[in-house]
Structures are given as structure tokens and as C-alpha cells.
PDB file of N, CA and C in Angstrom:
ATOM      1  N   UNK A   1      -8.107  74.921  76.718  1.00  0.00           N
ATOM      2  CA  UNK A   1      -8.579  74.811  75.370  1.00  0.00           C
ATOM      3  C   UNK A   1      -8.090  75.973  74.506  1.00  0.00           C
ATOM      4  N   UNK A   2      -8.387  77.266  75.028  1.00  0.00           N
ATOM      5  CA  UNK A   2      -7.723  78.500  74.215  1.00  0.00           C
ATOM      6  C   UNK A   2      -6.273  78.197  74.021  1.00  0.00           C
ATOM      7  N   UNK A   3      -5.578  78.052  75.467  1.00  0.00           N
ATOM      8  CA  UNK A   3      -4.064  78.001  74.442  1.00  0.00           C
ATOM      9  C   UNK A   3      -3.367  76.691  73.934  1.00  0.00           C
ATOM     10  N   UNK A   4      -4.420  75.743  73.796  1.00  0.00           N
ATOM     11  CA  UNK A   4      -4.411  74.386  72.625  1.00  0.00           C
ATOM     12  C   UNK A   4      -4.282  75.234  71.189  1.00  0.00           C
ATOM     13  N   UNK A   5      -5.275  76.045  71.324  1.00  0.00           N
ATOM     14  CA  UNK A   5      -5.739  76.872  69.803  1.00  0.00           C
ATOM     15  C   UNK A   5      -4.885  77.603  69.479  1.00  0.00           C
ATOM     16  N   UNK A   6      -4.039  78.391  70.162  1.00  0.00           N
ATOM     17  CA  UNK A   6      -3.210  79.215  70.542  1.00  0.00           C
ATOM     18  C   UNK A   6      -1.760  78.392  69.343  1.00  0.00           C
ATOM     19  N   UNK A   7      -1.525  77.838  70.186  1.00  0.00           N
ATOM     20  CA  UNK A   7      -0.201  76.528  69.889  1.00  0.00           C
ATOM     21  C   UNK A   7      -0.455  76.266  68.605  1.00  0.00           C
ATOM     22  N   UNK A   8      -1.885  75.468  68.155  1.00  0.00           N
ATOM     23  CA  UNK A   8      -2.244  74.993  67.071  1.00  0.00           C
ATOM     24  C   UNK A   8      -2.088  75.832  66.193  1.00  0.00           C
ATOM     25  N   UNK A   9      -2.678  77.154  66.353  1.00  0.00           N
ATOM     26  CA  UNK A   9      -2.778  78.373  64.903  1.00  0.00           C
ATOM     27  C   UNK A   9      -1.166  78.803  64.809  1.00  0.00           C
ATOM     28  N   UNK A  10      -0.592  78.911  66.271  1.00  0.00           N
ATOM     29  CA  UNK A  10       1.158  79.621  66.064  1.00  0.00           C
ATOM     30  C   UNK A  10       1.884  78.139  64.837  1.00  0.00           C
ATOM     31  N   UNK A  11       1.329  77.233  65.494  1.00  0.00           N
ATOM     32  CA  UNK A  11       2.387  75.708  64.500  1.00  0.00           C
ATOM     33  C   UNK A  11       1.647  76.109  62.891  1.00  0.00           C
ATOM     34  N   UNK A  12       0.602  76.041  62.489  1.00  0.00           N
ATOM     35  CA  UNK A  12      -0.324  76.544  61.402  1.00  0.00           C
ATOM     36  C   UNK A  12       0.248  77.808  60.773  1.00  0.00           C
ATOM     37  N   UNK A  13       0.613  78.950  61.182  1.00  0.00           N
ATOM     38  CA  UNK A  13       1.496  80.092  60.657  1.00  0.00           C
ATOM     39  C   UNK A  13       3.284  79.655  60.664  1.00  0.00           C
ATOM     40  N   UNK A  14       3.261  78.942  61.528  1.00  0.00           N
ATOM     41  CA  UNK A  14       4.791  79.051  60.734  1.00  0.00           C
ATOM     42  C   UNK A  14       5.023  77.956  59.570  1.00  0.00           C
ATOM     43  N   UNK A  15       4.434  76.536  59.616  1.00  0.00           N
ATOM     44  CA  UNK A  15       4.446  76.088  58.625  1.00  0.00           C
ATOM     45  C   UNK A  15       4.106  76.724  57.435  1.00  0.00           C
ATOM     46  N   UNK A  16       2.918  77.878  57.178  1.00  0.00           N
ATOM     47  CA  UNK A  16       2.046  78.419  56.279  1.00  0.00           C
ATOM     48  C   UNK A  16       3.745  79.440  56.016  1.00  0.00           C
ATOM     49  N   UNK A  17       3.676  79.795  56.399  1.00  0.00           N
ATOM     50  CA  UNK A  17       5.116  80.896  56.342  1.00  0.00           C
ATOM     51  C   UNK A  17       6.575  80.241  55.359  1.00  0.00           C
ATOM     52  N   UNK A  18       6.427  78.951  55.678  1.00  0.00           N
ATOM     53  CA  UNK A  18       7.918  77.873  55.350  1.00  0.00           C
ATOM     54  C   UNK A  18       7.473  77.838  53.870  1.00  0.00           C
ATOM     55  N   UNK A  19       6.340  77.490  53.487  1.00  0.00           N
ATOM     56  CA  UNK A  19       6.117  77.820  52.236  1.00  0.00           C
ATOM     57  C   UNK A  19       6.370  78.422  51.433  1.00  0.00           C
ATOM     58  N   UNK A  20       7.221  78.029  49.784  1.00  0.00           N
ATOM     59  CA  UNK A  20       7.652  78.820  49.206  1.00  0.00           C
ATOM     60  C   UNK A  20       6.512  78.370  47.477  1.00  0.00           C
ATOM     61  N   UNK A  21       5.727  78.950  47.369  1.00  0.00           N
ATOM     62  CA  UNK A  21       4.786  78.710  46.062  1.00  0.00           C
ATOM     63  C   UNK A  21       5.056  79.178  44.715  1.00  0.00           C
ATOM     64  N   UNK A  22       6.605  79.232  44.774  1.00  0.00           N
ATOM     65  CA  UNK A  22       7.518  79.897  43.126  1.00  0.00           C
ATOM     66  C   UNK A  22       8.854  79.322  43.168  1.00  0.00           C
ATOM     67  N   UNK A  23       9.068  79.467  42.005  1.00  0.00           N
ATOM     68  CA  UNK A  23      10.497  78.803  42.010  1.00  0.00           C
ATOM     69  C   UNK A  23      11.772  80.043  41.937  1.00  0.00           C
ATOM     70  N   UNK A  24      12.881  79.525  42.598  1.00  0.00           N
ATOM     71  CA  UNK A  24      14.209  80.313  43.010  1.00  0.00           C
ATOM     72  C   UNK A  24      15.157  80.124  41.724  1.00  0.00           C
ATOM     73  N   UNK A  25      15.694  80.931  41.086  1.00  0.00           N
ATOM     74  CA  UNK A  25      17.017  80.674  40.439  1.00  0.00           C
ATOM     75  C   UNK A  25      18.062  79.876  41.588  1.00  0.00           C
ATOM     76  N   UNK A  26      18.833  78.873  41.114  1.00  0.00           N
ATOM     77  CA  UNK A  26      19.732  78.233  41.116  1.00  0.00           C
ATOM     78  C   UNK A  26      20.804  79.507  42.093  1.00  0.00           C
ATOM     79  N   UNK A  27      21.108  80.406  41.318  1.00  0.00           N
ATOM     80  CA  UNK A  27      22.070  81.496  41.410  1.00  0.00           C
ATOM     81  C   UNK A  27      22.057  82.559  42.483  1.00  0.00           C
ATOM     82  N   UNK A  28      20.025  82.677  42.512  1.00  0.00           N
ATOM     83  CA  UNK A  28      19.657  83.700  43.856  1.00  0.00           C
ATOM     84  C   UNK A  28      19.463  84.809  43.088  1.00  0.00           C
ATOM     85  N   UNK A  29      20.041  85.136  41.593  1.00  0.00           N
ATOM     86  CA  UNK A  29      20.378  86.378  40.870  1.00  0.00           C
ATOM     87  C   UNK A  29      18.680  86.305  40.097  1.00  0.00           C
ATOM     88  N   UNK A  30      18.031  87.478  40.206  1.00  0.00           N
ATOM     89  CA  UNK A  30      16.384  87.364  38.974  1.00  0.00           C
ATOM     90  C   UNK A  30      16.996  87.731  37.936  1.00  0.00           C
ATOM     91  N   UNK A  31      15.932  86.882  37.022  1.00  0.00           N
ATOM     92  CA  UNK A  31      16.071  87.160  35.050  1.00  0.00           C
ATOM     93  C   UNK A  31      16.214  88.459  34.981  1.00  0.00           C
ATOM     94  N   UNK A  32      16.744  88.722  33.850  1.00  0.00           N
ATOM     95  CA  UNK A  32      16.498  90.119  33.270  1.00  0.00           C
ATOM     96  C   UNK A  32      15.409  90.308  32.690  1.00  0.00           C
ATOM     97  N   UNK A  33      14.832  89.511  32.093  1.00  0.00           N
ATOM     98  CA  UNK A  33      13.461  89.588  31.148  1.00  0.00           C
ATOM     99  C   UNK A  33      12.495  88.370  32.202  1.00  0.00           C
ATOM    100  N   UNK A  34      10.935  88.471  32.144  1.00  0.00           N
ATOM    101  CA  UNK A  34      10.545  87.336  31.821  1.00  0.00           C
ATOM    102  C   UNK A  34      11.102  86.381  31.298  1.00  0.00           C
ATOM    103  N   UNK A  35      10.714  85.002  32.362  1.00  0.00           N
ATOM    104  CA  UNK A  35      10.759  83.587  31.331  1.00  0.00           C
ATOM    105  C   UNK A  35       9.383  83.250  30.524  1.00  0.00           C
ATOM    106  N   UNK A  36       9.361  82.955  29.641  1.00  0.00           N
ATOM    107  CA  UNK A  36       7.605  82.362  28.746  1.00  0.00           C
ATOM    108  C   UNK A  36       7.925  80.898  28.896  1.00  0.00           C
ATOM    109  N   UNK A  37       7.081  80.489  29.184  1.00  0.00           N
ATOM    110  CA  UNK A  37       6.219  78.684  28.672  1.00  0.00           C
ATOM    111  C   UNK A  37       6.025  78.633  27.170  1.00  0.00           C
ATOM    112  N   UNK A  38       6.709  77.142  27.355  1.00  0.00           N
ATOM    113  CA  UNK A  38       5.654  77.132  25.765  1.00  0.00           C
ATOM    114  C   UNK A  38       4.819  76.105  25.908  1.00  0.00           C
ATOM    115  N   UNK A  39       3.236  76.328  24.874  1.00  0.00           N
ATOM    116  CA  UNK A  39       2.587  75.596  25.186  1.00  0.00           C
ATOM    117  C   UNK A  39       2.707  74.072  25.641  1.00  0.00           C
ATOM    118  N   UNK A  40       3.275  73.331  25.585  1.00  0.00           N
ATOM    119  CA  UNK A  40       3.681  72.141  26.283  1.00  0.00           C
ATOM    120  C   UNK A  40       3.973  72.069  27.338  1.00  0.00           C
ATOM    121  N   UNK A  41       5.021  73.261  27.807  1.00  0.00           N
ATOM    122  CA  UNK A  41       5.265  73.374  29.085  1.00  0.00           C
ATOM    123  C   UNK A  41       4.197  73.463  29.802  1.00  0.00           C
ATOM    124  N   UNK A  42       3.676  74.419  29.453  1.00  0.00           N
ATOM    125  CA  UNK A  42       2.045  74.579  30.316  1.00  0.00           C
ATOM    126  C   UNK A  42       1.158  73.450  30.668  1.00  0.00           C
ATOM    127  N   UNK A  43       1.224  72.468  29.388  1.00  0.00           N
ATOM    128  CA  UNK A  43      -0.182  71.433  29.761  1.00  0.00           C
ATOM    129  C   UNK A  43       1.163  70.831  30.744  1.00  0.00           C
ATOM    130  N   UNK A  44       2.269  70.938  31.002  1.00  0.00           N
ATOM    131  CA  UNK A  44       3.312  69.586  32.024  1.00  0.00           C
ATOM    132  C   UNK A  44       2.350  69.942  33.611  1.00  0.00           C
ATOM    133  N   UNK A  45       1.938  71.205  33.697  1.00  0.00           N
ATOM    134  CA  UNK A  45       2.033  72.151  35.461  1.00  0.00           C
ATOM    135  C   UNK A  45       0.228  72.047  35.435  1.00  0.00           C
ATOM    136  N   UNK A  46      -0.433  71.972  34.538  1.00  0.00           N
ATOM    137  CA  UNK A  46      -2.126  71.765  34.221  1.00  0.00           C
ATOM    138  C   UNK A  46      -2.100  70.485  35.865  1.00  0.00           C
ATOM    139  N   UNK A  47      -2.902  70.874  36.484  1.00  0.00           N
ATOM    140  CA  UNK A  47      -3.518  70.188  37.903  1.00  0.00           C
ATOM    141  C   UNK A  47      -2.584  70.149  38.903  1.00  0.00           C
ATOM    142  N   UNK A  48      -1.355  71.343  38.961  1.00  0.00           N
ATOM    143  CA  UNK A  48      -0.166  71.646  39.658  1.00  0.00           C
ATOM    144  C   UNK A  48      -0.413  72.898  40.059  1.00  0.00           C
ATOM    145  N   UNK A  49      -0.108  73.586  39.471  1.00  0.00           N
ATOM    146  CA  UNK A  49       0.070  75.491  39.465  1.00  0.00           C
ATOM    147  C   UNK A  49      -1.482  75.661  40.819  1.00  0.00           C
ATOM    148  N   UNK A  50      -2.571  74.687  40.532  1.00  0.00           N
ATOM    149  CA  UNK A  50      -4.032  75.053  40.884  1.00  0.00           C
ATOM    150  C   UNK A  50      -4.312  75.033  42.404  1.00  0.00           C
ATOM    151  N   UNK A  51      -3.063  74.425  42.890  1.00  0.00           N
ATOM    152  CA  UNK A  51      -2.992  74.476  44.429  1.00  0.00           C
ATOM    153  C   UNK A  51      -3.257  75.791  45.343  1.00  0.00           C
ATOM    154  N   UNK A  52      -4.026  75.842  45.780  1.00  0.00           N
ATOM    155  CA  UNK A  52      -3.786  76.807  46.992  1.00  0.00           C
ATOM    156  C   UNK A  52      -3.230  76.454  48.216  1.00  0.00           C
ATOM    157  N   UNK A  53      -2.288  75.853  48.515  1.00  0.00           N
ATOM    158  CA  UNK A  53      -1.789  75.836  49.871  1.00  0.00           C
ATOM    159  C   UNK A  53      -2.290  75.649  51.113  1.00  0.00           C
ATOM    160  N   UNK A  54      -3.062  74.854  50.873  1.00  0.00           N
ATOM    161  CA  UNK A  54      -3.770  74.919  52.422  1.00  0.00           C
ATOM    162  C   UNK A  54      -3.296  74.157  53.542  1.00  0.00           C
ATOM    163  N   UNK A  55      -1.969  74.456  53.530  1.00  0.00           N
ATOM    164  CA  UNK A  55      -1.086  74.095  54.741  1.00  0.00           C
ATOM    165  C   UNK A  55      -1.478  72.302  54.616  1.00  0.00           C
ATOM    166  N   UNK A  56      -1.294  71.897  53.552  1.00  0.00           N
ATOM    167  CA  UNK A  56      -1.156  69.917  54.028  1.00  0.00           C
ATOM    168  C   UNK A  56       0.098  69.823  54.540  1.00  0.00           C
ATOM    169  N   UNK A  57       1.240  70.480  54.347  1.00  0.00           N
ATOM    170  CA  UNK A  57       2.389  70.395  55.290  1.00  0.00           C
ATOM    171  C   UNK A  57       2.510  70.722  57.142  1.00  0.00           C
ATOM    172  N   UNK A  58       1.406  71.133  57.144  1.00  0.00           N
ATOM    173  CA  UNK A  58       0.568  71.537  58.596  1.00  0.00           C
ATOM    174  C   UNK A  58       1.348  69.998  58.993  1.00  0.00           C
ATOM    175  N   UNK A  59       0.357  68.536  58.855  1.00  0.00           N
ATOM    176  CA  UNK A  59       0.503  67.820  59.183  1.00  0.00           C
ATOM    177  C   UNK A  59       1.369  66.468  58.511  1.00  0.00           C
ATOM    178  N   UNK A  60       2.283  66.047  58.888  1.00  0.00           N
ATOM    179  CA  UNK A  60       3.321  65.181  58.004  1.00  0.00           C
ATOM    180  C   UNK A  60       2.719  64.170  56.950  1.00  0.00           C
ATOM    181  N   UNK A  61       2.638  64.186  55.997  1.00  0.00           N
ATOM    182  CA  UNK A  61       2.098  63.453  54.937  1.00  0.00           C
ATOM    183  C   UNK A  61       2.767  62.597  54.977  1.00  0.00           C
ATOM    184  N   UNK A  62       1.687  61.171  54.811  1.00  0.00           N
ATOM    185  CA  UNK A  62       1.380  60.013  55.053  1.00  0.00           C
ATOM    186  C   UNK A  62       1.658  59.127  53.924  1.00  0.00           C
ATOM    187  N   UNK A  63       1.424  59.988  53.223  1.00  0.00           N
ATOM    188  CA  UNK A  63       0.871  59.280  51.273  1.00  0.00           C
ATOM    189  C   UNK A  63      -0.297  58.274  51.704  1.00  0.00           C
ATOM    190  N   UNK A  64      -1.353  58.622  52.204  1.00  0.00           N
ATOM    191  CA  UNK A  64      -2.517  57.863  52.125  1.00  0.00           C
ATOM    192  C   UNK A  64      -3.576  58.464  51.652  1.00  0.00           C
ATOM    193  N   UNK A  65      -3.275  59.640  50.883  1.00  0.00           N
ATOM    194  CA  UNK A  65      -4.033  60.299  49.983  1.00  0.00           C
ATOM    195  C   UNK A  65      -5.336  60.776  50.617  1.00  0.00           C
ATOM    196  N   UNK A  66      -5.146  61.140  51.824  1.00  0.00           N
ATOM    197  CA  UNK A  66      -5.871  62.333  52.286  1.00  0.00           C
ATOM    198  C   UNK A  66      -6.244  63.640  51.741  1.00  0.00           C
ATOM    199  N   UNK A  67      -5.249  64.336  51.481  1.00  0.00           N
ATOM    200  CA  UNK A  67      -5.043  65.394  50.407  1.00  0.00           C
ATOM    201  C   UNK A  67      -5.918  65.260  49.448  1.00  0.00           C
ATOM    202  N   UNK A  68      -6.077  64.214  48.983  1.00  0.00           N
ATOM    203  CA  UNK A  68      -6.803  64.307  47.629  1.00  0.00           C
ATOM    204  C   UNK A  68      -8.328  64.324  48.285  1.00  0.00           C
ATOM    205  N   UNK A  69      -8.807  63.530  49.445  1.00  0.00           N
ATOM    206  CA  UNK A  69     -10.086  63.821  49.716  1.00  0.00           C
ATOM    207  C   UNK A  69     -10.041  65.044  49.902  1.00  0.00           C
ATOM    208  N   UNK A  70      -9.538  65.821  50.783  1.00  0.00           N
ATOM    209  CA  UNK A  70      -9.896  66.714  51.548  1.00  0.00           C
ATOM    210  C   UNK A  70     -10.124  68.378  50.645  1.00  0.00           C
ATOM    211  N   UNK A  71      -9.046  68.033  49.474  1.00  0.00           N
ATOM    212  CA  UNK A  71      -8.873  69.176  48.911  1.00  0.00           C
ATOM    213  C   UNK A  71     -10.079  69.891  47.659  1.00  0.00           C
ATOM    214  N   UNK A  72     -10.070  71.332  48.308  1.00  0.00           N
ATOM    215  CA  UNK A  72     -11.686  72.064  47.871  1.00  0.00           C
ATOM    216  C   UNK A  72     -11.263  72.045  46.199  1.00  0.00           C
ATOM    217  N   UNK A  73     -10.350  72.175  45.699  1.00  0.00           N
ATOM    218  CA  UNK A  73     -10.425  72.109  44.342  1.00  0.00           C
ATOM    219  C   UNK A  73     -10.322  71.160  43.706  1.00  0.00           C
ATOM    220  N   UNK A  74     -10.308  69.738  44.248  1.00  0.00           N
ATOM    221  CA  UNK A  74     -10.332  68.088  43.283  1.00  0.00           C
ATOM    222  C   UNK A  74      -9.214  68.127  42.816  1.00  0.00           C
ATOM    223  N   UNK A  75      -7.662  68.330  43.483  1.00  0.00           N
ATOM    224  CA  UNK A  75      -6.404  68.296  42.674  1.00  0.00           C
ATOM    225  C   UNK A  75      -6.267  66.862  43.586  1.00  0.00           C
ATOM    226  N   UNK A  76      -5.244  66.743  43.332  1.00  0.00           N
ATOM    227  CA  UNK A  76      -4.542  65.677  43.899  1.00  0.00           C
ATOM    228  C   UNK A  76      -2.854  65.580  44.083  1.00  0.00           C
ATOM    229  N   UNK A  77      -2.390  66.559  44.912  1.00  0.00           N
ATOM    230  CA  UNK A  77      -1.164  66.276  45.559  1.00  0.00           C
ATOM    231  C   UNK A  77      -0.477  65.118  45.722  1.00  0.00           C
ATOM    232  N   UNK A  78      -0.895  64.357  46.292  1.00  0.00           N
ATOM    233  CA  UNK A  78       0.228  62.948  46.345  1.00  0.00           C
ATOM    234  C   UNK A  78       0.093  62.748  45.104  1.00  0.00           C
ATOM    235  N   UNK A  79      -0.158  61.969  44.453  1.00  0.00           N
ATOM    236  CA  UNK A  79      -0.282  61.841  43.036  1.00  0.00           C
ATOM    237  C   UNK A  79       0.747  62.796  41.938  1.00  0.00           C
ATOM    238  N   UNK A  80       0.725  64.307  42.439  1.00  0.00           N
ATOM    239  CA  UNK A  80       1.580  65.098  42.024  1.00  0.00           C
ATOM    240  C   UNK A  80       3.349  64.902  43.051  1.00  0.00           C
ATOM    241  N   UNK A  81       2.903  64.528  43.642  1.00  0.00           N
ATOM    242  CA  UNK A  81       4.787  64.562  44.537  1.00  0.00           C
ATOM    243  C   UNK A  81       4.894  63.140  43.618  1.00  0.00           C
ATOM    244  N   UNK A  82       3.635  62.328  44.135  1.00  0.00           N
ATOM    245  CA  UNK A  82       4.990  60.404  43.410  1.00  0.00           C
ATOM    246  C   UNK A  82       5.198  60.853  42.235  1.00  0.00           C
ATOM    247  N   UNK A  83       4.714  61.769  41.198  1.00  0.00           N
ATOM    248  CA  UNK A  83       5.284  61.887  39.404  1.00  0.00           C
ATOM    249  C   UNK A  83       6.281  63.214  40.190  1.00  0.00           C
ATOM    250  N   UNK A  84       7.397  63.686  40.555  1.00  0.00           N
ATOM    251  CA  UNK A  84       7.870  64.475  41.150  1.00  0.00           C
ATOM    252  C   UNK A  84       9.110  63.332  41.443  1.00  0.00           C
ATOM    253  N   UNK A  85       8.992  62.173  42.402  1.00  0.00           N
ATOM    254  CA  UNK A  85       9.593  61.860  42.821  1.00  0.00           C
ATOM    255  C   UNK A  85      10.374  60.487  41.966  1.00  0.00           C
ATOM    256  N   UNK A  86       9.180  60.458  41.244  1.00  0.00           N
ATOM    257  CA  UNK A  86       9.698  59.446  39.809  1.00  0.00           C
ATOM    258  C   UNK A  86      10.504  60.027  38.933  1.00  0.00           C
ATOM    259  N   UNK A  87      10.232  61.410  38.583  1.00  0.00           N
ATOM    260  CA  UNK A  87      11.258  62.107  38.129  1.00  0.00           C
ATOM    261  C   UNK A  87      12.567  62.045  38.575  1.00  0.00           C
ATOM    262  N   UNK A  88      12.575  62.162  39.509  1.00  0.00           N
ATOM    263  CA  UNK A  88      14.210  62.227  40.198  1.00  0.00           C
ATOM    264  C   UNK A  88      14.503  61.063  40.283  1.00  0.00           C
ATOM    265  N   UNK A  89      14.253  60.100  40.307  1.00  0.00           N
ATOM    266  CA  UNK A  89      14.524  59.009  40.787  1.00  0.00           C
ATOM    267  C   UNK A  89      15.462  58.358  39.307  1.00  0.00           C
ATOM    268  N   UNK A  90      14.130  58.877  38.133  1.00  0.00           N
ATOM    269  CA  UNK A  90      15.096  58.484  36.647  1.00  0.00           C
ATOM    270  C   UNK A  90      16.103  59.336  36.383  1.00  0.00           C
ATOM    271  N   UNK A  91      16.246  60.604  37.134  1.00  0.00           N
ATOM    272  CA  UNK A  91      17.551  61.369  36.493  1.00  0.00           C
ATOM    273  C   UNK A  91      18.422  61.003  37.140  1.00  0.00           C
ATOM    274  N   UNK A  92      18.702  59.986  38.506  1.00  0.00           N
ATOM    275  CA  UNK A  92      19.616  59.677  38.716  1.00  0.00           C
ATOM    276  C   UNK A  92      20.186  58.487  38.595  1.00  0.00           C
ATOM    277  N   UNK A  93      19.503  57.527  37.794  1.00  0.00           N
ATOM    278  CA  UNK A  93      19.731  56.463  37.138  1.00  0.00           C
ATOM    279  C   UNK A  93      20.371  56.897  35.849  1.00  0.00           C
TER     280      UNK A  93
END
């Protein structure tokens, strides 16, 4: 049983680790200045930014909207990847 737990928490830290919760320049090179939002931008990331990470990548998502029960702040992840994935889907049309 201990090194079930063992296994479980080591798979739990490295996924938690793979996590990247900011975005990368394209280039690898940082701004010289701050970037600012403008207000619009802001309400786009409103029920996004609010995530804390609580490792749902732990376990392979389903899209059966687990996430959304489970999660302590009432966001809703799947919901946020399908408008994510609709996005891309029209820029490459």
C-alpha cells in the first residue's frame, strides 16, 4: 500500500512539474517592458487565469466534464479547452 502511494505521489509531481501556468514568447527572448491588457482582453481570460492547477492532467481527460464537478473554485475547464479548440480549428479554415 505505501509504495502504491509512493508511485502515485512520484506520477502526481511530475505531471504537477510538466506544467507550464504562463505563456512563452514564440522567440524564447523576454519583453523589454511589460505587456498590458486592455480591458477587453481581460474580460477574454475572466473564468481562465482562476485556475489553480490541481493536476487534472494527473489523469487523462475524458471530456466528461469531471473537472467541472470536482473543481473547488466552480470554473470549468473542459468548457475552457472546447472554446480553445474551436479557436484553432477556425484559424485553420
Amino acid at each position: 500500500m505505501i509504495r502504491d502511494l509512493i508511485v502515485d505521489m512520484t506520477r502526481f509531481f511530475t505531471q504537477y512539474h510538466a506544467v507550464e501556468p504562463y505563456l512563452l514568447p514564440a522567440d524564447g527572448a523576454p519583453p523589454e517592458r511589460e505587456r498590458l491588457q486592455s480591458p477587453i482582453e481581460r474580460d477574454r481570460i475572466d473564468g481562465l487565469y482562476e485556475c489553480i492547477l490541481c493536476v487534472y492532467r494527473l489523469f487523462r481527460c475524458r471530456v466528461i466534464m469531471n473537472c467541472a464537478d470536482v473543481c473547488p473554485k466552480g470554473l470549468n475547464p473542459a468548457r475552457a479547452i472546447e472554446k480553445l479548440r474551436q479557436g484553432v480549428l477556425r484559424q485553420s479554415f
